[in-house]
Each structure stands twice: as C-alpha cells, then as structure tokens.
N, C-alpha and C. Protein backbone atom coordinates (compact mmCIF):
# COMPACT_ATOMS: atom_id res chain seq x y z
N UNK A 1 99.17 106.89 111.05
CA UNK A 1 100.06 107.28 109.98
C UNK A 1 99.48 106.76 108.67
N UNK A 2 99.78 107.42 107.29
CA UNK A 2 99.21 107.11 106.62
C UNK A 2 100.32 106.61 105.48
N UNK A 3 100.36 105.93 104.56
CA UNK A 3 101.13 105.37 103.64
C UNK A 3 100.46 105.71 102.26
N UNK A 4 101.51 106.13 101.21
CA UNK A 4 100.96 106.62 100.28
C UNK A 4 102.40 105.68 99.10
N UNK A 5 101.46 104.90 97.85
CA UNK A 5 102.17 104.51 97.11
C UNK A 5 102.49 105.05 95.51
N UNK A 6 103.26 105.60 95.25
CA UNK A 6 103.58 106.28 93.79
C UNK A 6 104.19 105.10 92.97
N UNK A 7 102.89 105.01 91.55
CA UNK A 7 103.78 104.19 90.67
C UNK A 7 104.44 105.10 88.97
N UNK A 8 105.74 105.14 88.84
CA UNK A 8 106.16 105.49 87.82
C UNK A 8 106.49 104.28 86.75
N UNK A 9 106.38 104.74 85.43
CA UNK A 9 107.30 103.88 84.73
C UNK A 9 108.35 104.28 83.71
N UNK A 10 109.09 103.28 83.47
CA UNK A 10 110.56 103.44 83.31
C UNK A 10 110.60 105.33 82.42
N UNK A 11 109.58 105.52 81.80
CA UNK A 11 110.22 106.47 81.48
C UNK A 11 110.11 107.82 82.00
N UNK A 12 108.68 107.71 82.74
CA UNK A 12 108.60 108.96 83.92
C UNK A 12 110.15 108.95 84.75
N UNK A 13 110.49 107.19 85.21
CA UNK A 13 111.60 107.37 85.82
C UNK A 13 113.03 107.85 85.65
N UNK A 14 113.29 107.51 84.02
CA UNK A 14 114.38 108.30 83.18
C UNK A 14 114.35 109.94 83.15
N UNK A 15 113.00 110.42 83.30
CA UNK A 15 112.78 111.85 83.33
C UNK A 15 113.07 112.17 84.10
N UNK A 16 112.56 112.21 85.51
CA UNK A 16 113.38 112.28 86.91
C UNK A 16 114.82 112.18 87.28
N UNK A 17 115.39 111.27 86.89
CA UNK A 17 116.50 111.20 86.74
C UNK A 17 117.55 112.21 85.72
N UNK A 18 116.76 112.39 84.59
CA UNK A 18 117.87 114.01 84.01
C UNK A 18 117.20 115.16 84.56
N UNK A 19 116.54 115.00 85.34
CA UNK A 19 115.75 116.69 86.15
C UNK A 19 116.37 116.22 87.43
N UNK A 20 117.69 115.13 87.66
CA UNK A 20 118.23 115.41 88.43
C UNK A 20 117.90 114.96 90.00
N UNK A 21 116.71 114.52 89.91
CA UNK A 21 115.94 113.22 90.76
C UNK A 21 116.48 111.84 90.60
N UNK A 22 117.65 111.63 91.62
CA UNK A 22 118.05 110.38 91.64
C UNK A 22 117.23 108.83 92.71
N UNK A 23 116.96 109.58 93.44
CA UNK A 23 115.58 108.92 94.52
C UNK A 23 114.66 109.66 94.28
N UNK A 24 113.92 108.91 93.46
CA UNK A 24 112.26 109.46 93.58
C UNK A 24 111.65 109.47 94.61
N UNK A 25 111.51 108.04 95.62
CA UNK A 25 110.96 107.91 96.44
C UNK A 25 111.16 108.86 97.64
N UNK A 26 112.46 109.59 97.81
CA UNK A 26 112.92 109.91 99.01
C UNK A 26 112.72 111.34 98.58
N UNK A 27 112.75 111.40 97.32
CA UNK A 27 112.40 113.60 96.80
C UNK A 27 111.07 113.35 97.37
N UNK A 28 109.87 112.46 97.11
CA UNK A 28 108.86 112.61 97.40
C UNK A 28 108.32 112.92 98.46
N UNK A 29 109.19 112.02 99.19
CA UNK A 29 108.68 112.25 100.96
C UNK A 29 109.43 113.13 101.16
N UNK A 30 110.22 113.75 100.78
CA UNK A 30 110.29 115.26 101.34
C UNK A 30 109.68 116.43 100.98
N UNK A 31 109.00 116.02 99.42
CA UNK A 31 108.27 117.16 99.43
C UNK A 31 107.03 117.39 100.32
N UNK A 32 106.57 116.01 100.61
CA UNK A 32 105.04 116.01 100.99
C UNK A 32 105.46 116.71 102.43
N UNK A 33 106.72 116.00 103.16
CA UNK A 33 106.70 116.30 104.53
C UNK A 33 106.93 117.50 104.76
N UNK A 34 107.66 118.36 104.02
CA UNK A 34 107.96 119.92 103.80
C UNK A 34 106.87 120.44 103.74
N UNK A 35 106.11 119.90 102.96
CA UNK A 35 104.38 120.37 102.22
C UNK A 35 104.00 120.96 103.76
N UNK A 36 103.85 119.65 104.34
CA UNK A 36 102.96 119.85 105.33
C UNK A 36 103.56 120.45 106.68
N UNK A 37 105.01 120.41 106.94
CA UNK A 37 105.42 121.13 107.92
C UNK A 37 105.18 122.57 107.72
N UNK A 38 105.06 123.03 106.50
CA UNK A 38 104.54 124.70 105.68
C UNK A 38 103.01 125.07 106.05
N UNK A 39 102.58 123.88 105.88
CA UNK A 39 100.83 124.27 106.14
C UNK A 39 100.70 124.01 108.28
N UNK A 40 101.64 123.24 108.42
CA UNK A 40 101.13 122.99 110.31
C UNK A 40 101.43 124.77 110.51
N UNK A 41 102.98 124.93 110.46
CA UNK A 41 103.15 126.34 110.38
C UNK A 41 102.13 127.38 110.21
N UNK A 42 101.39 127.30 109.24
CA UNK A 42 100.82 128.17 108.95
C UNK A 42 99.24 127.93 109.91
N UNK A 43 99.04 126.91 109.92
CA UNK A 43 98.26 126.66 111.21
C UNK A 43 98.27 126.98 112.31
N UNK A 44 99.55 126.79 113.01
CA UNK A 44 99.92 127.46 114.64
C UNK A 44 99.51 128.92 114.53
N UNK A 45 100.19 129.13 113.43
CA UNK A 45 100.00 130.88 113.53
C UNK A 45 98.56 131.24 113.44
N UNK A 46 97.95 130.85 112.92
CA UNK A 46 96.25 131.35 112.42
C UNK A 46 95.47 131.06 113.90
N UNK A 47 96.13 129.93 114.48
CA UNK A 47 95.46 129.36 116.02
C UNK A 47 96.03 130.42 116.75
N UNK A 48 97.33 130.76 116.87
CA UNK A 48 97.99 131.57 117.89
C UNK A 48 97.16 133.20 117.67
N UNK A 49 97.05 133.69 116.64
CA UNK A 49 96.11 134.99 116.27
C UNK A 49 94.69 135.07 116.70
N UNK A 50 94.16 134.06 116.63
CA UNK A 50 92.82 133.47 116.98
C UNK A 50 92.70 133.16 118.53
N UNK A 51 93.63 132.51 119.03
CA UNK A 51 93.96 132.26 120.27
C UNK A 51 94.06 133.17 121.33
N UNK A 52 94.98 134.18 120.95
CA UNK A 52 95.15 135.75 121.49
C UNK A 52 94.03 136.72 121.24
N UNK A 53 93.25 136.73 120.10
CA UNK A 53 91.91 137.61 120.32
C UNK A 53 90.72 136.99 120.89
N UNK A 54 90.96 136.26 120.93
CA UNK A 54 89.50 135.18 121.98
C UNK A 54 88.73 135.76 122.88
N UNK A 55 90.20 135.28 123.90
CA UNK A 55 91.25 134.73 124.63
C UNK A 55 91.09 133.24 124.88
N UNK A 56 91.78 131.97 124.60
CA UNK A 56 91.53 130.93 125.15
C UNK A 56 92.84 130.32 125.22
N UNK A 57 92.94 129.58 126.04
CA UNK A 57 94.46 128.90 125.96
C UNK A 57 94.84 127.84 124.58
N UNK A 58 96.34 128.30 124.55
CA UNK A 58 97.50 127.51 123.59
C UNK A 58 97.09 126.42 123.99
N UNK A 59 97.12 124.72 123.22
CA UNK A 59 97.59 123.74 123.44
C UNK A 59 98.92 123.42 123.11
N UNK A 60 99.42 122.59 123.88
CA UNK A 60 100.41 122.74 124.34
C UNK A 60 101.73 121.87 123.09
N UNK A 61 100.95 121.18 122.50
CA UNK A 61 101.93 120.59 121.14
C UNK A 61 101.66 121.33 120.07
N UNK A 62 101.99 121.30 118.45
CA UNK A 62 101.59 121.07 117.29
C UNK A 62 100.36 120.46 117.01
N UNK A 63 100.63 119.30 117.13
CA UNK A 63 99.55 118.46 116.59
C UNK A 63 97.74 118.44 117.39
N UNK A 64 98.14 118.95 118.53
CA UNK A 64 96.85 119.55 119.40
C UNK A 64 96.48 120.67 118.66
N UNK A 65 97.51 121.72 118.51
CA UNK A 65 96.90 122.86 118.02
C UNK A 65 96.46 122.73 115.97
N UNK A 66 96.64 121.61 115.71
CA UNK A 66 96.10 121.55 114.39
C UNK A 66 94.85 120.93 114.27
N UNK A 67 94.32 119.79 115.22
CA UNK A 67 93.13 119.06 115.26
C UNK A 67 92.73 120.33 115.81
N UNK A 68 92.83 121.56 117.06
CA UNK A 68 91.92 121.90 117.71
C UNK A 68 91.42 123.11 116.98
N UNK A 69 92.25 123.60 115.80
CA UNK A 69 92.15 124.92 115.02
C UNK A 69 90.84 123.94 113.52
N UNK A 70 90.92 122.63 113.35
CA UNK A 70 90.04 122.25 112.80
C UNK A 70 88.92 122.49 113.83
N UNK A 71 88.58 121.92 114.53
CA UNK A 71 87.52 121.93 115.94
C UNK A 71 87.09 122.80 115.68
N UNK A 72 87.53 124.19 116.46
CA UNK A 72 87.08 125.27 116.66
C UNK A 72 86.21 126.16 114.89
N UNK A 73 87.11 125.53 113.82
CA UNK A 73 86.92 125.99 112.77
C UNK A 73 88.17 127.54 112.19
N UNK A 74 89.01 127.05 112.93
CA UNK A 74 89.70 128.44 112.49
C UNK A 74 90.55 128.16 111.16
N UNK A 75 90.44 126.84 110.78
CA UNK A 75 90.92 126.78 109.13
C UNK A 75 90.08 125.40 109.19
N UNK A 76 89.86 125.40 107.67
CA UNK A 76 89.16 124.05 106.85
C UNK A 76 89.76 123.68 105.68
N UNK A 77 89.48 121.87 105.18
CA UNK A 77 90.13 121.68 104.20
C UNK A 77 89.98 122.75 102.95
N UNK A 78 90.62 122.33 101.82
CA UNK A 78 90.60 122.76 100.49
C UNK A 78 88.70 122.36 100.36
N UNK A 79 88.71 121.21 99.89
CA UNK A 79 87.31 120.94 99.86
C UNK A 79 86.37 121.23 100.36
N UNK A 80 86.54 121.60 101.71
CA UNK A 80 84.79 122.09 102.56
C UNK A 80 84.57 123.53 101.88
N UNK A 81 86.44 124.60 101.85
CA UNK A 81 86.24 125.74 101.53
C UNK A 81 85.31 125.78 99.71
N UNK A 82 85.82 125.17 99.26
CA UNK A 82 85.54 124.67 97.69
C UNK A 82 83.84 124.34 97.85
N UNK A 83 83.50 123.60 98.91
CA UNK A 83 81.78 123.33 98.92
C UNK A 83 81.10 124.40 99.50
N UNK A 84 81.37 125.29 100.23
CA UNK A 84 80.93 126.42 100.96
C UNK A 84 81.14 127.10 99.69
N UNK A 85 82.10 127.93 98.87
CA UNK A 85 81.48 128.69 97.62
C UNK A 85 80.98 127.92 96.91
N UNK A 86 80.77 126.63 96.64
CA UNK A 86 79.70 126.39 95.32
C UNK A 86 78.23 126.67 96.22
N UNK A 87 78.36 126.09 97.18
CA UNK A 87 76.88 126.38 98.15
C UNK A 87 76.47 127.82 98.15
N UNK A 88 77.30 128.66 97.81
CA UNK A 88 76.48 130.15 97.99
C UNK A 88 76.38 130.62 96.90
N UNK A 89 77.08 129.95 95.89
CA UNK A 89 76.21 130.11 94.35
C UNK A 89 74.78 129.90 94.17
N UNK A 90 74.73 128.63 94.81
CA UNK A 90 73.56 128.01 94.77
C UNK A 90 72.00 129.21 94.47
C-alpha cells in the first residue's frame, strides 16, 4: 500500500472550504480511490476483450487481472505510452 501526503496552507485551505470542501483529506482519498476504481474498470474490460480474442483464461480477481494486463502488455503507463511516441519521433 502506498501513502501519499498533501500539504496545504491556510489559505489553499480557506479555498476549499468555500468550494465547499470541508475535509480535504477525506475529498482526496476519494477522489484518488474513485480515480482508480475508473481506470481498474477500464482495465478488466480491455483484459476481458483481449482475453476473449486470444483465447486465454480470466484471472480470477481484479487485481490479477490488472498486474497480468500490464504483463501481457495489453495497457501501459501514461509514461512508457509518452516514451514510445517521443521514441518514434526520434
């Protein structure tokens, strides 16, 4: 698990607070965790499409089928995609 620390000050924090952000800390971790329950989502599915034209078997959790759709290569970070087009500029 990974831990991530956000520092505001008082007046980022006053801002938040009239945009109606009364826990910063707790809007945060829901956005990130939303973030990423949006992108696993979108993962299963790209594995499950990929999976079915193969043919190879489902793993059997989430979190299998997100390390194994890295593995196989059926999605990559932001960054590798980002170094693969500067590389074919090249």
């Amino acid at each position: 698990m990974t831990d991530f620390t956000i520092t505001l000050n008082e007046t980022e924090l006053q801002a938040l607070n009239f945009a109606g952000i009364d826990n910063a800390e707790e809007h945060a971790q829901n956005f990130v965790t939303n973030k990423a329950r949006k992108a696993i989502d979108q993962i299963v599915s790209i594995y499950t499409t990929n999976a079915l034209d193969a043919p190879h078997a489902i793993p059997g959790t989430r979190a299998e089928i997100v390390t194994d759709a890295f593995v196989k290569g059926y999605v990559k970070t932001v960054a590798a995609q980002n170094a693969e087009i500067l590389a074919g500029k090249e």
